[in-house]
N, C-alpha and C. Protein backbone atom coordinates (compact mmCIF):
# COMPACT_ATOMS: atom_id res chain seq x y z
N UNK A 1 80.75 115.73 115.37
CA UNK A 1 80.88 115.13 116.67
C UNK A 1 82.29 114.57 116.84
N UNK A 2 82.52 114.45 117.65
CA UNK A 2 83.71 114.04 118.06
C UNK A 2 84.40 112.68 118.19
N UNK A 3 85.39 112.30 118.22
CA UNK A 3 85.30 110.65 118.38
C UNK A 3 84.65 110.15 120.26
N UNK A 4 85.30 110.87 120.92
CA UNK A 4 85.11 111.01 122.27
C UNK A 4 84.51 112.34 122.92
N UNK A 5 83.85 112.12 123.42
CA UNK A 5 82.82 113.40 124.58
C UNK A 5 82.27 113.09 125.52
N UNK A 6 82.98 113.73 126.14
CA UNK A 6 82.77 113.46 128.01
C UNK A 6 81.40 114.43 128.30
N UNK A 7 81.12 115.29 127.18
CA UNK A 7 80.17 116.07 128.06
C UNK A 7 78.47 114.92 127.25
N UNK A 8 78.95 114.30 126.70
CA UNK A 8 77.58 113.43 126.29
C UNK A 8 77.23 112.54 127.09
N UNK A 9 76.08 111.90 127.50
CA UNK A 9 75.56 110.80 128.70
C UNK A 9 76.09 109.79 127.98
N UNK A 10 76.44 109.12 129.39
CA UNK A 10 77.47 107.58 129.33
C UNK A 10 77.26 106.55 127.77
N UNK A 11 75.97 106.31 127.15
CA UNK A 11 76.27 105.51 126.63
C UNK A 11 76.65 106.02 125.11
N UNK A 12 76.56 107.54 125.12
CA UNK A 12 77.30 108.07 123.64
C UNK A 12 78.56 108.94 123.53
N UNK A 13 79.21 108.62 124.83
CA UNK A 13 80.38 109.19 125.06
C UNK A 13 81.66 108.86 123.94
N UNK A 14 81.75 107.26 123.89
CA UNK A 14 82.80 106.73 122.80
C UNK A 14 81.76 107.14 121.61
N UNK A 15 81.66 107.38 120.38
CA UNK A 15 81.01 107.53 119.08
C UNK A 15 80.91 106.22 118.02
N UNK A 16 82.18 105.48 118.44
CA UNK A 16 81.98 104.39 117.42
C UNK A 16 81.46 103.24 118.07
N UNK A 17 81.26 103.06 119.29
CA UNK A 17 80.87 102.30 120.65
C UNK A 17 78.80 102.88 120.70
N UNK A 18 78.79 104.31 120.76
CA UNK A 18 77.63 104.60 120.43
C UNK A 18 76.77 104.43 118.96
N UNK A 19 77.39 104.15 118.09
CA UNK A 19 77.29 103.95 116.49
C UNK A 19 76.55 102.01 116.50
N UNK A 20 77.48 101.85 116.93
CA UNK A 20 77.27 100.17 116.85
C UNK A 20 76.13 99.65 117.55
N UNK A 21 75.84 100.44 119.04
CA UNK A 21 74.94 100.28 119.58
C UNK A 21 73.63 100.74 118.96
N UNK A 22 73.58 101.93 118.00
CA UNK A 22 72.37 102.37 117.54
C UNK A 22 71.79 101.32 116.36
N UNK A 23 72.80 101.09 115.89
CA UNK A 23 72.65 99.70 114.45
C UNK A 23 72.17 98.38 115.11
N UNK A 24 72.70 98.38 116.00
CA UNK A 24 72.25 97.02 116.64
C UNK A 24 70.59 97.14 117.50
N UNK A 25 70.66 98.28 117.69
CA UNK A 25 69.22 98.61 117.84
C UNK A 25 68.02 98.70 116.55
N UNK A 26 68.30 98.77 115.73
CA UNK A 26 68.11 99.03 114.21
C UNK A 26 67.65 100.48 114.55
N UNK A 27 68.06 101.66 115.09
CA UNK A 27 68.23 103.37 115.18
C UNK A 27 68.85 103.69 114.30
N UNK A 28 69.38 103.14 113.07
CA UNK A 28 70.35 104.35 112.57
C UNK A 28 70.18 105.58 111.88
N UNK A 29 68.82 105.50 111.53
CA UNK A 29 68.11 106.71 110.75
C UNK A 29 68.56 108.47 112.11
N UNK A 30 69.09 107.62 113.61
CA UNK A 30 68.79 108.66 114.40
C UNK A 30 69.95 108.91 114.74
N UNK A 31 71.16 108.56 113.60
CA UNK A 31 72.63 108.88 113.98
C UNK A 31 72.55 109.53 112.70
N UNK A 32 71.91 109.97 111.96
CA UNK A 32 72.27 111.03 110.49
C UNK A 32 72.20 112.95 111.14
N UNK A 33 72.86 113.07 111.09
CA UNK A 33 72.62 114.88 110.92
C UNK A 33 71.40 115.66 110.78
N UNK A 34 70.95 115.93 111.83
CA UNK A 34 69.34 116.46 111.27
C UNK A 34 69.12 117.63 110.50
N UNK A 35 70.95 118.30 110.61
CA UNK A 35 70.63 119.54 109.45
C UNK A 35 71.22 119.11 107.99
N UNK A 36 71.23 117.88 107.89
CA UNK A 36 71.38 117.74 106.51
C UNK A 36 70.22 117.99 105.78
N UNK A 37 70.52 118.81 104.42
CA UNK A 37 69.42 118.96 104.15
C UNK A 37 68.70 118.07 102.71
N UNK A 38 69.57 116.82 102.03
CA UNK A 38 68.86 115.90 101.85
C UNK A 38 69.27 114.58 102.74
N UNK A 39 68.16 114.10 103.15
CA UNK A 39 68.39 112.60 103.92
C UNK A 39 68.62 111.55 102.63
N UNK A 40 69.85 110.38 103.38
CA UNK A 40 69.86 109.70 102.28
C UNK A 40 68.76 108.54 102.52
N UNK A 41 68.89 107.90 101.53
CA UNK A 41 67.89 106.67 101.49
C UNK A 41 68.24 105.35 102.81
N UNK A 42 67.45 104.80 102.81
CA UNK A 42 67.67 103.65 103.99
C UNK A 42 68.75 102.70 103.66
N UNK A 43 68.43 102.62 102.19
CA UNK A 43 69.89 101.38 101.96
C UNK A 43 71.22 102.37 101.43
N UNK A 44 71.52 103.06 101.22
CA UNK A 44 72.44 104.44 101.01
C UNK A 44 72.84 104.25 102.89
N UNK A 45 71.78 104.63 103.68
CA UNK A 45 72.29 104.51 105.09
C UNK A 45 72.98 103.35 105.57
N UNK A 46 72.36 102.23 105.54
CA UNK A 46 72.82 101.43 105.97
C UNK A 46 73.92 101.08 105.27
N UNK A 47 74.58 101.17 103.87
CA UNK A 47 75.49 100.63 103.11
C UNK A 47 76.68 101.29 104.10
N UNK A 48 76.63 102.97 104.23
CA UNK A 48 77.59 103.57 104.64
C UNK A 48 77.85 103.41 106.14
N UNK A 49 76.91 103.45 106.73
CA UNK A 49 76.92 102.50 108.33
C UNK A 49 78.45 101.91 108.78
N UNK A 50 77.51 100.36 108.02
CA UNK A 50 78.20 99.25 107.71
C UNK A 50 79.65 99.41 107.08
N UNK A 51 79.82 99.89 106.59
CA UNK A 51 81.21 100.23 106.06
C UNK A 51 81.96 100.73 106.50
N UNK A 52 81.17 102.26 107.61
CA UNK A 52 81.66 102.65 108.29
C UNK A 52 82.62 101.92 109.52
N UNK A 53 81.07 101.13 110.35
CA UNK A 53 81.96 99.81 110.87
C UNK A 53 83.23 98.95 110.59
N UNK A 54 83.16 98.86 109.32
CA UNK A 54 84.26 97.29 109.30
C UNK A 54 86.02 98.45 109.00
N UNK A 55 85.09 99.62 108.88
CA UNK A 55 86.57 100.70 109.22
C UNK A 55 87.45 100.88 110.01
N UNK A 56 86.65 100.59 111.42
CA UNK A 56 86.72 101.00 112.36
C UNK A 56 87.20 99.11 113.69
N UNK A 57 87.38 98.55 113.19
CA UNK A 57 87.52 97.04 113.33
C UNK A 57 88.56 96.91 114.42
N UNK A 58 88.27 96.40 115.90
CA UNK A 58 89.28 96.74 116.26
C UNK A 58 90.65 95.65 115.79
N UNK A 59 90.72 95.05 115.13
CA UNK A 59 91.16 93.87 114.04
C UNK A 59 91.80 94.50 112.82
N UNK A 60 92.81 94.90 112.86
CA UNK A 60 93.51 95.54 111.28
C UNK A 60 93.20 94.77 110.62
N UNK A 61 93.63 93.42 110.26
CA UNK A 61 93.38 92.45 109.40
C UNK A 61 91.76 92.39 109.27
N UNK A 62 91.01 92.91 109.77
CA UNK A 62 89.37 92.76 109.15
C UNK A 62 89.00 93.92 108.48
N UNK A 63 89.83 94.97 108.56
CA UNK A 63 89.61 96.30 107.82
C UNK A 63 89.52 96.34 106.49
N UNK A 64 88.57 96.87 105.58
CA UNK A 64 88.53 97.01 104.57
C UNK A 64 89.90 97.62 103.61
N UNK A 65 90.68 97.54 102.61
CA UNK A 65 91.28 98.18 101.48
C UNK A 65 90.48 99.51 101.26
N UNK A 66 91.04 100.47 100.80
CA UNK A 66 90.32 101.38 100.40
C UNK A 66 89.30 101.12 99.37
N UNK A 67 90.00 100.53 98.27
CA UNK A 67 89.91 99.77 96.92
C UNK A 67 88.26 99.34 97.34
N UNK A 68 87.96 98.25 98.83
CA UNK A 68 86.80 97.53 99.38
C UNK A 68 85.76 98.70 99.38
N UNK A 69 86.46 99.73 100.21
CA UNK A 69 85.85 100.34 101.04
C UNK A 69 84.96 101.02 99.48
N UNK A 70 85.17 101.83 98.65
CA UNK A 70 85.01 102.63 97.67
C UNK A 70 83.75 101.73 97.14
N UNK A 71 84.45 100.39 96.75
CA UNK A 71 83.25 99.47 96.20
C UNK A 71 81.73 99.35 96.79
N UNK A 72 82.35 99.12 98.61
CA UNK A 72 81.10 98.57 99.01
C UNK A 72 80.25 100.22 99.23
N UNK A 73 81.30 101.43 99.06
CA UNK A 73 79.56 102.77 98.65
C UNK A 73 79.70 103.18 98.02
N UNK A 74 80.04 102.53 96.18
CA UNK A 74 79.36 102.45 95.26
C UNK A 74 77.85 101.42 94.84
N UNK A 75 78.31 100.17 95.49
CA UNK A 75 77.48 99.30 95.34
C UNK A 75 76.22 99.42 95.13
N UNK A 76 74.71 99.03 94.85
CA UNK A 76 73.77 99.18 95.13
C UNK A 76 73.28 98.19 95.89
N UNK A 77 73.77 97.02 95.93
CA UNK A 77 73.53 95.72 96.50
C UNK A 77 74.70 96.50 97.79
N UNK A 78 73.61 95.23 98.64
CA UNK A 78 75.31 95.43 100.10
C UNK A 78 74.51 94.78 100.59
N UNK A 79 75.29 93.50 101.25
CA UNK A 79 76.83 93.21 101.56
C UNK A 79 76.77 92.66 99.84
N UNK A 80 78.34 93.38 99.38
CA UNK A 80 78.99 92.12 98.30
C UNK A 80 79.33 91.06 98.95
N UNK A 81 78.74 89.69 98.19
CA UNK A 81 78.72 88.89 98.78
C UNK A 81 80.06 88.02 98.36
N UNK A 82 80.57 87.07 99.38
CA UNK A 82 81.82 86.64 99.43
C UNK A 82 82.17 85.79 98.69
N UNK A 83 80.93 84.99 97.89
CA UNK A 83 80.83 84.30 97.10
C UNK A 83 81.64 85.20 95.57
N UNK A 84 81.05 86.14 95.00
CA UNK A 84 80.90 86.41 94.42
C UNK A 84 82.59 87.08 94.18
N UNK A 85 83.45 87.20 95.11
CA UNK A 85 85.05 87.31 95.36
C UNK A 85 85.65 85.85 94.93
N UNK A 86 84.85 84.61 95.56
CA UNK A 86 85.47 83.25 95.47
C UNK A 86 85.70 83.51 94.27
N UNK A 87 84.08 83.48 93.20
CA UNK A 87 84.51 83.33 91.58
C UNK A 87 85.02 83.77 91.14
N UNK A 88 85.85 84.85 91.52
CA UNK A 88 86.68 85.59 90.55
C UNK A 88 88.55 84.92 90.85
N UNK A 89 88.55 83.75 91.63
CA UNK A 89 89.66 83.34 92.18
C UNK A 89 89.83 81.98 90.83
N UNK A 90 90.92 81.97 90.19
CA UNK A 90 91.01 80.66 89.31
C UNK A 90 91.34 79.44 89.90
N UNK A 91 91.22 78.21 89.11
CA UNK A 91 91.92 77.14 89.56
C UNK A 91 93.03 76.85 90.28
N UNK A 92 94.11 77.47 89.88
CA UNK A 92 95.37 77.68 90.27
C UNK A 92 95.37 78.42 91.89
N UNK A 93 93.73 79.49 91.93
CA UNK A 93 94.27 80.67 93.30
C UNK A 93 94.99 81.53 92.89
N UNK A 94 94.76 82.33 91.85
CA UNK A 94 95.29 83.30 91.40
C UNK A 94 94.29 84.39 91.71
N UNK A 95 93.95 85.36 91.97
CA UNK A 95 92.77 86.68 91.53
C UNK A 95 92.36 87.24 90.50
N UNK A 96 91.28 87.27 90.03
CA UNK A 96 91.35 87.64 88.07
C UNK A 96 90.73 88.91 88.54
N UNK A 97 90.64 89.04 89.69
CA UNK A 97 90.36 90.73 90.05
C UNK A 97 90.80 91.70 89.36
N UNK A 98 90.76 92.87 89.72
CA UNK A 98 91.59 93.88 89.30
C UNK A 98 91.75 94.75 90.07
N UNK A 99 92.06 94.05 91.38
CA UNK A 99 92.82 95.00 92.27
C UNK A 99 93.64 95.12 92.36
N UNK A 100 94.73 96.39 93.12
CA UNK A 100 95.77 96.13 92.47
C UNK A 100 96.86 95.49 93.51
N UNK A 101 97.98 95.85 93.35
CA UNK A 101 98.76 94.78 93.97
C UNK A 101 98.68 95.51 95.78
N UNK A 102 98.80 94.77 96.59
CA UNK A 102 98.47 95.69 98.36
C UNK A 102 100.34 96.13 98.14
N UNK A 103 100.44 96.98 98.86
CA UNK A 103 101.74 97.59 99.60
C UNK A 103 101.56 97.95 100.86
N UNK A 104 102.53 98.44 101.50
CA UNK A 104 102.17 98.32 103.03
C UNK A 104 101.53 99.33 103.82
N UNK A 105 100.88 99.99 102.93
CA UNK A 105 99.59 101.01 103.63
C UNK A 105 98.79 100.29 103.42
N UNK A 106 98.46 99.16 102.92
CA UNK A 106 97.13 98.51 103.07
C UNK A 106 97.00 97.21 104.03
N UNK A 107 96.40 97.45 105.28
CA UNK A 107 96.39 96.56 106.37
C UNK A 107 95.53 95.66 106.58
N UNK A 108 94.20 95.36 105.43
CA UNK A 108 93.62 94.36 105.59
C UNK A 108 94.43 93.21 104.61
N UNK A 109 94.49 91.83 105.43
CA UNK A 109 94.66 90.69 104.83
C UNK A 109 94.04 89.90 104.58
N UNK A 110 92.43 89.76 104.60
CA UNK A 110 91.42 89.10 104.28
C UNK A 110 90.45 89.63 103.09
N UNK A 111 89.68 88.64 102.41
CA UNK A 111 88.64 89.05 101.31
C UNK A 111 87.43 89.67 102.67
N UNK A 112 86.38 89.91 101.62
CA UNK A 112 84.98 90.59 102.67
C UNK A 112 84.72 89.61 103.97
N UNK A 113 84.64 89.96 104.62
CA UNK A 113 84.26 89.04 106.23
C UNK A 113 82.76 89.18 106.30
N UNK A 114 82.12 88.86 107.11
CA UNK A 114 80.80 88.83 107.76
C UNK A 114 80.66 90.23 107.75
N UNK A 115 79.64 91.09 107.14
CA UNK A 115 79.58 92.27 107.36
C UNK A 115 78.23 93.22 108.50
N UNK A 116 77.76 92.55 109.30
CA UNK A 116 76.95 92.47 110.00
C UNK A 116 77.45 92.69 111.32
N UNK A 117 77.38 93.57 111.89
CA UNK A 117 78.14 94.62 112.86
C UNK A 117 77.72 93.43 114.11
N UNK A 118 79.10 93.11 115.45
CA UNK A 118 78.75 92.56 116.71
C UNK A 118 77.76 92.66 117.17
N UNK A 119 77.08 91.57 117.59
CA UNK A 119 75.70 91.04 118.10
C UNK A 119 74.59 91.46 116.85
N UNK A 120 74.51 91.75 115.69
CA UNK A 120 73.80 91.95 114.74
C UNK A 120 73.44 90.75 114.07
């Protein structure tokens, strides 16, 4: 599908505008590909959804790192929770992460945000 299609009825014309609306409906099982021929699981769906979303942010600074992005669909849990970023921060505010250092292809400047898509 396309990002934009004029020949689709008004409210799935934008795709990521129609995406958000189906999640917020809790539809998303009815935005997967019906010729795929294995369906993924519900939390597999929703992980990639959601991720999909905070991709798509109209907010650079809320956009995931790739580094994020990879994590949060590996995860089995989702949302990583933000807590769980604090502890890895030392006394000092250092990162005992192991991410690596950002350069300037990487446009988010924040840890995980609220991951629960507008009006969700």
């Amino acid at each position: 599908r396309y990002p934009v299609d004029y020949a689709r009825p008004p409210p799935e014309v934008h795709l990521v505008e129609w995406l958000k609306m189906m999640v917020q409906q809790r539809r998303s099982e009815e935005v997967v590909d019906p010729n795929l021929e294995t369906k993924p699981s519900t939390s597999a769906l929703k992980r990639t959804l959601l991720t999909a979303l905070r991709c798509v942010d109209p907010m650079s600074e809320k956009r995931p790192r790739m580094s994020q992005v990879a994590r949060m669909l590996e995860s089995e849990e989702y949302p990583i929770a933000r807590e769980d970023r604090r502890r890895r921060r030392s006394q000092n505010g250092t990162t005992r992460d192991s991410d690596p250092p950002r350069n300037s292809t990487d446009t988010d400047k924040s840890e995980y945000h609220d991951l629960k898509p507008e009006g969700g």
